[in-house]
PDB file of N, CA and C in Angstrom:
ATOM      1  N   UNK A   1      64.646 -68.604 -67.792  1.00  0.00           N
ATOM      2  CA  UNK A   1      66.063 -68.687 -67.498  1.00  0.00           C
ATOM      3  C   UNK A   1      66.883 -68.233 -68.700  1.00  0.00           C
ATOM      4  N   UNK A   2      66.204 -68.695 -69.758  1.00  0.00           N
ATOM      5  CA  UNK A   2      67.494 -68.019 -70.975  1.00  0.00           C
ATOM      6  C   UNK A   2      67.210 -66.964 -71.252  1.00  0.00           C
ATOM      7  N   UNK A   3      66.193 -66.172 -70.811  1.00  0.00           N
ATOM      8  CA  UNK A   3      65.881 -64.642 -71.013  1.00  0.00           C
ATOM      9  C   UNK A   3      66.995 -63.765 -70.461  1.00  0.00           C
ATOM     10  N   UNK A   4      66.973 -64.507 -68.757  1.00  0.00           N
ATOM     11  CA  UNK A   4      68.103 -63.724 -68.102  1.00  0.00           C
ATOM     12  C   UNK A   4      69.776 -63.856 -68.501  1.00  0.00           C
ATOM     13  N   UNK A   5      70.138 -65.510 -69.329  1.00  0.00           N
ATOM     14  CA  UNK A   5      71.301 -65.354 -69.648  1.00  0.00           C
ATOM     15  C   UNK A   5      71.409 -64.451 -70.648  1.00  0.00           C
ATOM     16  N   UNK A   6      70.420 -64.148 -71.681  1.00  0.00           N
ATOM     17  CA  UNK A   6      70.717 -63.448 -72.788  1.00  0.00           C
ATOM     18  C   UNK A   6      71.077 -61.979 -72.117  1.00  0.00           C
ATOM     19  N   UNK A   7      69.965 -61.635 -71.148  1.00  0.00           N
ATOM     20  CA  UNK A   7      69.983 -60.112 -70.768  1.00  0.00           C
ATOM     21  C   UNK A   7      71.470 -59.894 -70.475  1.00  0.00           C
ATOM     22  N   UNK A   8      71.942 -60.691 -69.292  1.00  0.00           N
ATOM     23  CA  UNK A   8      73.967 -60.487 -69.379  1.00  0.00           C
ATOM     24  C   UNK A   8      74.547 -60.457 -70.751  1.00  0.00           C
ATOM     25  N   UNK A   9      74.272 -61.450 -71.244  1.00  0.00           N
ATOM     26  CA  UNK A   9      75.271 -61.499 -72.422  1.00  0.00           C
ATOM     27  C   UNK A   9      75.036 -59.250 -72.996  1.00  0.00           C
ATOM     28  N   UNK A  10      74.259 -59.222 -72.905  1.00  0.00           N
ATOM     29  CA  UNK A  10      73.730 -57.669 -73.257  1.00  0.00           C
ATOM     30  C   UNK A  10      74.354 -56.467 -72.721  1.00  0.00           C
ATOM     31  N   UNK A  11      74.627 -56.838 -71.486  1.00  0.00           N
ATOM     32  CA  UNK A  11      75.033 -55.671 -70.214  1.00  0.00           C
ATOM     33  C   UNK A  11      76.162 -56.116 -69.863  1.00  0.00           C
ATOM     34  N   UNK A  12      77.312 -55.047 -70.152  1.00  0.00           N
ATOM     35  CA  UNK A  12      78.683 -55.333 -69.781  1.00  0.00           C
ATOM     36  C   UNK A  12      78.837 -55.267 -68.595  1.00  0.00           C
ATOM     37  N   UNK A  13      77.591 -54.628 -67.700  1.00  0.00           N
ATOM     38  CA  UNK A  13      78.262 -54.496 -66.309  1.00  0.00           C
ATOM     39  C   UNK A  13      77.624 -55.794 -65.607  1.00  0.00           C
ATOM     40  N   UNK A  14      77.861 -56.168 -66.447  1.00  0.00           N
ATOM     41  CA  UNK A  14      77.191 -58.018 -65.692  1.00  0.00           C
ATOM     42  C   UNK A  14      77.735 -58.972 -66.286  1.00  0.00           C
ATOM     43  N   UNK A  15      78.677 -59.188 -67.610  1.00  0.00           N
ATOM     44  CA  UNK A  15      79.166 -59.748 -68.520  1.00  0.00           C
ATOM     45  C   UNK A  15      80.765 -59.710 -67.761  1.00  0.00           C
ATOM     46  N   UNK A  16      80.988 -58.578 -67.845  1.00  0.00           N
ATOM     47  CA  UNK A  16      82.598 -58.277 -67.226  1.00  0.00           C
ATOM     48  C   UNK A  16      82.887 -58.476 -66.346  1.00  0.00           C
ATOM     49  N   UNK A  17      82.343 -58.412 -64.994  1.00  0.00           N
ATOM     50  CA  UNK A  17      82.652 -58.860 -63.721  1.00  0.00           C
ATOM     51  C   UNK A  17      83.203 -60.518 -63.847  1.00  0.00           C
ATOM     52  N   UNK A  18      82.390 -60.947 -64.945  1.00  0.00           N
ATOM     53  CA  UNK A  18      82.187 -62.619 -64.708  1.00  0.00           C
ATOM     54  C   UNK A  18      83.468 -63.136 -65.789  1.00  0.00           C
ATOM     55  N   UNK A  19      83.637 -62.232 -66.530  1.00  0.00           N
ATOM     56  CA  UNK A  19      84.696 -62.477 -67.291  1.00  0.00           C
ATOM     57  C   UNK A  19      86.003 -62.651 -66.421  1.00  0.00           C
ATOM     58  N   UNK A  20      86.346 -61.173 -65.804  1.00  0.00           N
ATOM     59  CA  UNK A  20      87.071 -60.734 -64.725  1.00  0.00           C
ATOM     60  C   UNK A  20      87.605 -62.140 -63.631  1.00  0.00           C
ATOM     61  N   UNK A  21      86.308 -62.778 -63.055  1.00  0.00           N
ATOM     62  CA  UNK A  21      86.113 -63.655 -62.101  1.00  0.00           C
ATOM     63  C   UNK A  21      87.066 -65.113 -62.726  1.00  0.00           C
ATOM     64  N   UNK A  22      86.567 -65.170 -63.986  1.00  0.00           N
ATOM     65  CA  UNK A  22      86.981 -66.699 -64.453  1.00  0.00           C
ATOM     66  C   UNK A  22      88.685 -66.352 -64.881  1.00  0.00           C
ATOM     67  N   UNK A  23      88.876 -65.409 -65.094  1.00  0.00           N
ATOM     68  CA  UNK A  23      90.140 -65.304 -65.516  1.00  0.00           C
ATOM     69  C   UNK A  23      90.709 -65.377 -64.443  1.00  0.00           C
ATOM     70  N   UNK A  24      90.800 -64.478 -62.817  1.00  0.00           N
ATOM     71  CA  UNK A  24      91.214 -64.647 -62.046  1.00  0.00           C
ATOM     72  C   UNK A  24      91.356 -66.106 -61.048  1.00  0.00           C
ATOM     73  N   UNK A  25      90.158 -66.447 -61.178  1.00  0.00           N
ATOM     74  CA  UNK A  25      89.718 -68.233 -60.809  1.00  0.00           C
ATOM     75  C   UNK A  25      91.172 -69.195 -61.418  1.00  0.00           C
ATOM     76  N   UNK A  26      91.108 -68.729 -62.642  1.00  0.00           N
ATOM     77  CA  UNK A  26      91.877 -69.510 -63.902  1.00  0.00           C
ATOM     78  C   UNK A  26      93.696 -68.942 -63.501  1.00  0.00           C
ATOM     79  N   UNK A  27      93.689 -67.551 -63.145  1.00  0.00           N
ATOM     80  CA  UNK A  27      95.033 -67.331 -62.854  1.00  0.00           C
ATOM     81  C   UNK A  27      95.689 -68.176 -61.128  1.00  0.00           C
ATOM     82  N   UNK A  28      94.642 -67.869 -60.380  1.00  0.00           N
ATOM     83  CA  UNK A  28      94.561 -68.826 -59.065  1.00  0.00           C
ATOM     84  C   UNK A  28      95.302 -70.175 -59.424  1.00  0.00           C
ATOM     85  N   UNK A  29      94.231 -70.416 -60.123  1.00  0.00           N
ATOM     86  CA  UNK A  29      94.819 -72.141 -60.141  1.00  0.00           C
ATOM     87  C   UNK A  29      96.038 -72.938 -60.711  1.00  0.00           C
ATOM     88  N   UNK A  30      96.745 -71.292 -61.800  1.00  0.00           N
ATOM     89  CA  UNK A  30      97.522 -71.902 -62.439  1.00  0.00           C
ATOM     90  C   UNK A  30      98.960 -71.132 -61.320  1.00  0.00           C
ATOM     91  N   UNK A  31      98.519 -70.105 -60.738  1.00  0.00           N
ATOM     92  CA  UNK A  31      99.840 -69.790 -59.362  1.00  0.00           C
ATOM     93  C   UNK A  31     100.041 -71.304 -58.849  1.00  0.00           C
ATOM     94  N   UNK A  32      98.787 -72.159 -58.171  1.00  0.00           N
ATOM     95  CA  UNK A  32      98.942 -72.772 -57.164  1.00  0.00           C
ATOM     96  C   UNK A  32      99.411 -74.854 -57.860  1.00  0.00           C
ATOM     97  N   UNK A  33      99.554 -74.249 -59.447  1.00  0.00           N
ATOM     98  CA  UNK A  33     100.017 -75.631 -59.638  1.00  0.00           C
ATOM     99  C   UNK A  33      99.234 -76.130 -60.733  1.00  0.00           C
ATOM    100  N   UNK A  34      97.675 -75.530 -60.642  1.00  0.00           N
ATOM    101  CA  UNK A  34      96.984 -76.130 -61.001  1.00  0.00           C
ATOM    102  C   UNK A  34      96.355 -76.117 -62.848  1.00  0.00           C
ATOM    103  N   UNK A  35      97.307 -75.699 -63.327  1.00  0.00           N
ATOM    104  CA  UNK A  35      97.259 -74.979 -64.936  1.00  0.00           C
ATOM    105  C   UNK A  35      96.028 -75.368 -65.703  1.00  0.00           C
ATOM    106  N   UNK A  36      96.062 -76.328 -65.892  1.00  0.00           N
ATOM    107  CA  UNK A  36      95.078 -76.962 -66.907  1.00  0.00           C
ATOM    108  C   UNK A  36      93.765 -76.968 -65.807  1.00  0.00           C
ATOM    109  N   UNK A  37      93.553 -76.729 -64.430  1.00  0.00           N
ATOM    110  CA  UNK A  37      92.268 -76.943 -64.734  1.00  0.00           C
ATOM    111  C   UNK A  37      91.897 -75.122 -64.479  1.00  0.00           C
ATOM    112  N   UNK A  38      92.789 -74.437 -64.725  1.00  0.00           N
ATOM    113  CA  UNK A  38      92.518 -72.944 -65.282  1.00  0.00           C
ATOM    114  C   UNK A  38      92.059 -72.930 -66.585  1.00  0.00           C
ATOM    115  N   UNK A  39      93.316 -73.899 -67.064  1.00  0.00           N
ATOM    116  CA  UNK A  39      92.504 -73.774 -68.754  1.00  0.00           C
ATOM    117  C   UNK A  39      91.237 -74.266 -68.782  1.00  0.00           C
ATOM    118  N   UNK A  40      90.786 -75.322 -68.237  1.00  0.00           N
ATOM    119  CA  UNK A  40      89.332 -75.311 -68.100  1.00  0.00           C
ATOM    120  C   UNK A  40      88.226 -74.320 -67.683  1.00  0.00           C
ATOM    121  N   UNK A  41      88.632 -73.849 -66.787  1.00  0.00           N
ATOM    122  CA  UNK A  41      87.851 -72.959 -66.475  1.00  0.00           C
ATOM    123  C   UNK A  41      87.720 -71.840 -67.455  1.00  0.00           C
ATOM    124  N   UNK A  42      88.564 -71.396 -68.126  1.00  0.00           N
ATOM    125  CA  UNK A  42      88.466 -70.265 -69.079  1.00  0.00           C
ATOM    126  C   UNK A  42      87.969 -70.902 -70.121  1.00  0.00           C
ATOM    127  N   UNK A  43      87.994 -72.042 -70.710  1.00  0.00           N
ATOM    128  CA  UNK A  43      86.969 -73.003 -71.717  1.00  0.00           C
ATOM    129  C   UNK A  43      86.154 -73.234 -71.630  1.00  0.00           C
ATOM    130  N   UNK A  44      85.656 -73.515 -70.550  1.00  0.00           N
ATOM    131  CA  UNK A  44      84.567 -73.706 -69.959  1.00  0.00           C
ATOM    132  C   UNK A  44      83.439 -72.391 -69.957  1.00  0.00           C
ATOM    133  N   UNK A  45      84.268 -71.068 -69.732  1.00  0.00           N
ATOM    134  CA  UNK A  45      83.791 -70.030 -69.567  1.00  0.00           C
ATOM    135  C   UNK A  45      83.242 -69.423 -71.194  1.00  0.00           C
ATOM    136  N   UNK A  46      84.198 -69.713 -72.007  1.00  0.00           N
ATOM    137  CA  UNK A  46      83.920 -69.728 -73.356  1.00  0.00           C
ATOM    138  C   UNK A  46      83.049 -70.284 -74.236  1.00  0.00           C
ATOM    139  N   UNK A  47      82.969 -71.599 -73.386  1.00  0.00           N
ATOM    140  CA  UNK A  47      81.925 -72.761 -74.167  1.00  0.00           C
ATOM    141  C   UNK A  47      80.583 -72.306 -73.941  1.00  0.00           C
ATOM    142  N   UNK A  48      80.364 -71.954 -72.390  1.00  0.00           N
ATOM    143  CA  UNK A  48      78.932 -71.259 -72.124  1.00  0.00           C
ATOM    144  C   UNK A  48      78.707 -69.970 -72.587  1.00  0.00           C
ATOM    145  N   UNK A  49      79.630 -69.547 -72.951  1.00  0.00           N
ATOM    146  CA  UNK A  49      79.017 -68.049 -73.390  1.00  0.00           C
ATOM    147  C   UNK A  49      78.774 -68.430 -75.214  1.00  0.00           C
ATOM    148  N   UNK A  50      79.319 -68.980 -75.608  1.00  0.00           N
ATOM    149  CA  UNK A  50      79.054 -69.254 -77.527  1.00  0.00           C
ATOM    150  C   UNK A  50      77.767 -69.853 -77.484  1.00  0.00           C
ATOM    151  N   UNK A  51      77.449 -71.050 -76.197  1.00  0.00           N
ATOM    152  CA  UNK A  51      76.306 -71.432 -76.154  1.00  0.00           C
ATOM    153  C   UNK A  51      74.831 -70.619 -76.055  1.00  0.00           C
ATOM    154  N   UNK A  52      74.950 -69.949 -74.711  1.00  0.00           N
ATOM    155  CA  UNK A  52      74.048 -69.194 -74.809  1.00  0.00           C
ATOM    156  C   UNK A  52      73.608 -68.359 -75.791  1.00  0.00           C
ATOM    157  N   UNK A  53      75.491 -67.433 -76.487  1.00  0.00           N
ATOM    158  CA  UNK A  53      74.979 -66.634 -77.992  1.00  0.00           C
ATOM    159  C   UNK A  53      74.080 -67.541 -78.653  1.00  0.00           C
ATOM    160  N   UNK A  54      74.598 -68.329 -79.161  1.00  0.00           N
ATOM    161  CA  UNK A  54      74.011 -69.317 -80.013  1.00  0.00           C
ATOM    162  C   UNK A  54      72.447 -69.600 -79.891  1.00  0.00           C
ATOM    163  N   UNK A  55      72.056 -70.001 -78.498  1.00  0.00           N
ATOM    164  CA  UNK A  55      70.502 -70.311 -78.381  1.00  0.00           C
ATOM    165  C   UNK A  55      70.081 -68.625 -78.055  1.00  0.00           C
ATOM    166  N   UNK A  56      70.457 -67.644 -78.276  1.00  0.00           N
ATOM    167  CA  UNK A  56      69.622 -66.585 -78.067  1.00  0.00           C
ATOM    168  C   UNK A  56      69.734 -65.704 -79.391  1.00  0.00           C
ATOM    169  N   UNK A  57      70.474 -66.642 -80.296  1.00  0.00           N
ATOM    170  CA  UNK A  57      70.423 -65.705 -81.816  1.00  0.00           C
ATOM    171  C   UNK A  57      69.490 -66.496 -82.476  1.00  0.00           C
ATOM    172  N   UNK A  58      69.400 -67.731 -82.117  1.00  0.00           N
ATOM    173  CA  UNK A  58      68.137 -68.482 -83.202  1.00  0.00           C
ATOM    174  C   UNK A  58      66.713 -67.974 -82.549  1.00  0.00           C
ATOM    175  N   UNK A  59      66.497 -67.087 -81.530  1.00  0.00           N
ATOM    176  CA  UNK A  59      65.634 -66.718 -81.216  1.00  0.00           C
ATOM    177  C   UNK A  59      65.435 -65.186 -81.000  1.00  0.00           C
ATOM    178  N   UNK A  60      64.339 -64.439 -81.061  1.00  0.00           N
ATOM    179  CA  UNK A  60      64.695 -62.845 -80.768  1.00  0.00           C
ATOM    180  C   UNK A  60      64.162 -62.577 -79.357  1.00  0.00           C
ATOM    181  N   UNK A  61      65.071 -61.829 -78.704  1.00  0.00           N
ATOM    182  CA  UNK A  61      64.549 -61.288 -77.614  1.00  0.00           C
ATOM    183  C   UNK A  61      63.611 -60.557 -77.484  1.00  0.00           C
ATOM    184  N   UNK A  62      62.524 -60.628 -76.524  1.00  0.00           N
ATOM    185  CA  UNK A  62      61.009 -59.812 -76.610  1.00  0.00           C
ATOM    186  C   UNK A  62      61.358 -59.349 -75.451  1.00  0.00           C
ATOM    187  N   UNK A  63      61.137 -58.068 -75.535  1.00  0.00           N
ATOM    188  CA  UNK A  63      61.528 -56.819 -74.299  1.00  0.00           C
ATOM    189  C   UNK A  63      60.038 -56.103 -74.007  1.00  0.00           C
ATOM    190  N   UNK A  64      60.070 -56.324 -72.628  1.00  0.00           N
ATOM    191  CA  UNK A  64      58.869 -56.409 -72.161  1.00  0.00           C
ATOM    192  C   UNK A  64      58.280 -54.407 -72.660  1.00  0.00           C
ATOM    193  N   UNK A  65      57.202 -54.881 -73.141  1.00  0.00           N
ATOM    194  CA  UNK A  65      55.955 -53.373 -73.458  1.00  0.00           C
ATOM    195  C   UNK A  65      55.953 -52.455 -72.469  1.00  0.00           C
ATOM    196  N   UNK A  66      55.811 -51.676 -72.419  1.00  0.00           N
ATOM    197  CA  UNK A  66      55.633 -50.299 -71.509  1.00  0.00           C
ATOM    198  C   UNK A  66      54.090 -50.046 -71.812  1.00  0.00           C
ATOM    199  N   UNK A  67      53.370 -50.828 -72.283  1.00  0.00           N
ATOM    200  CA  UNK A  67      51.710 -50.421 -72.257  1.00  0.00           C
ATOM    201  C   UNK A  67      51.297 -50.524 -71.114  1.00  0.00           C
TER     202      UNK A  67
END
């Protein structure tokens, strides 16, 4: 499982969509009233992504051999 979060964190065309998503999620909620739990969501969105950096820099990614 943290192989595949790292691989996004890697590939913008899988990184950005999701960026895209939480911001819009986050703009939703703050049209309909709901501000702060936009700001959550975009904190939230932040917190997991430093996390994952974090547990995938104390470790190196092994990219599978072509042997």
């Amino acid at each position: 499982m943290r192989i595949h979060w790292s691989r996004m964190l890697v590939r913008p065309e899988l990184s950005a969509p999701a960026t895209v998503m939480a911001v819009l999620v986050a703009g939703v909620l703050a049209k309909l009233g709901h501000g702060w739990w936009g700001i959550a969501v975009v904190a939230g969105f932040c917190l997991v992504g430093s996390v994952i950096e974090h547990l995938t820099a104390a470790r190196p990614m092994q990219l599978p051999s072509s042997a």
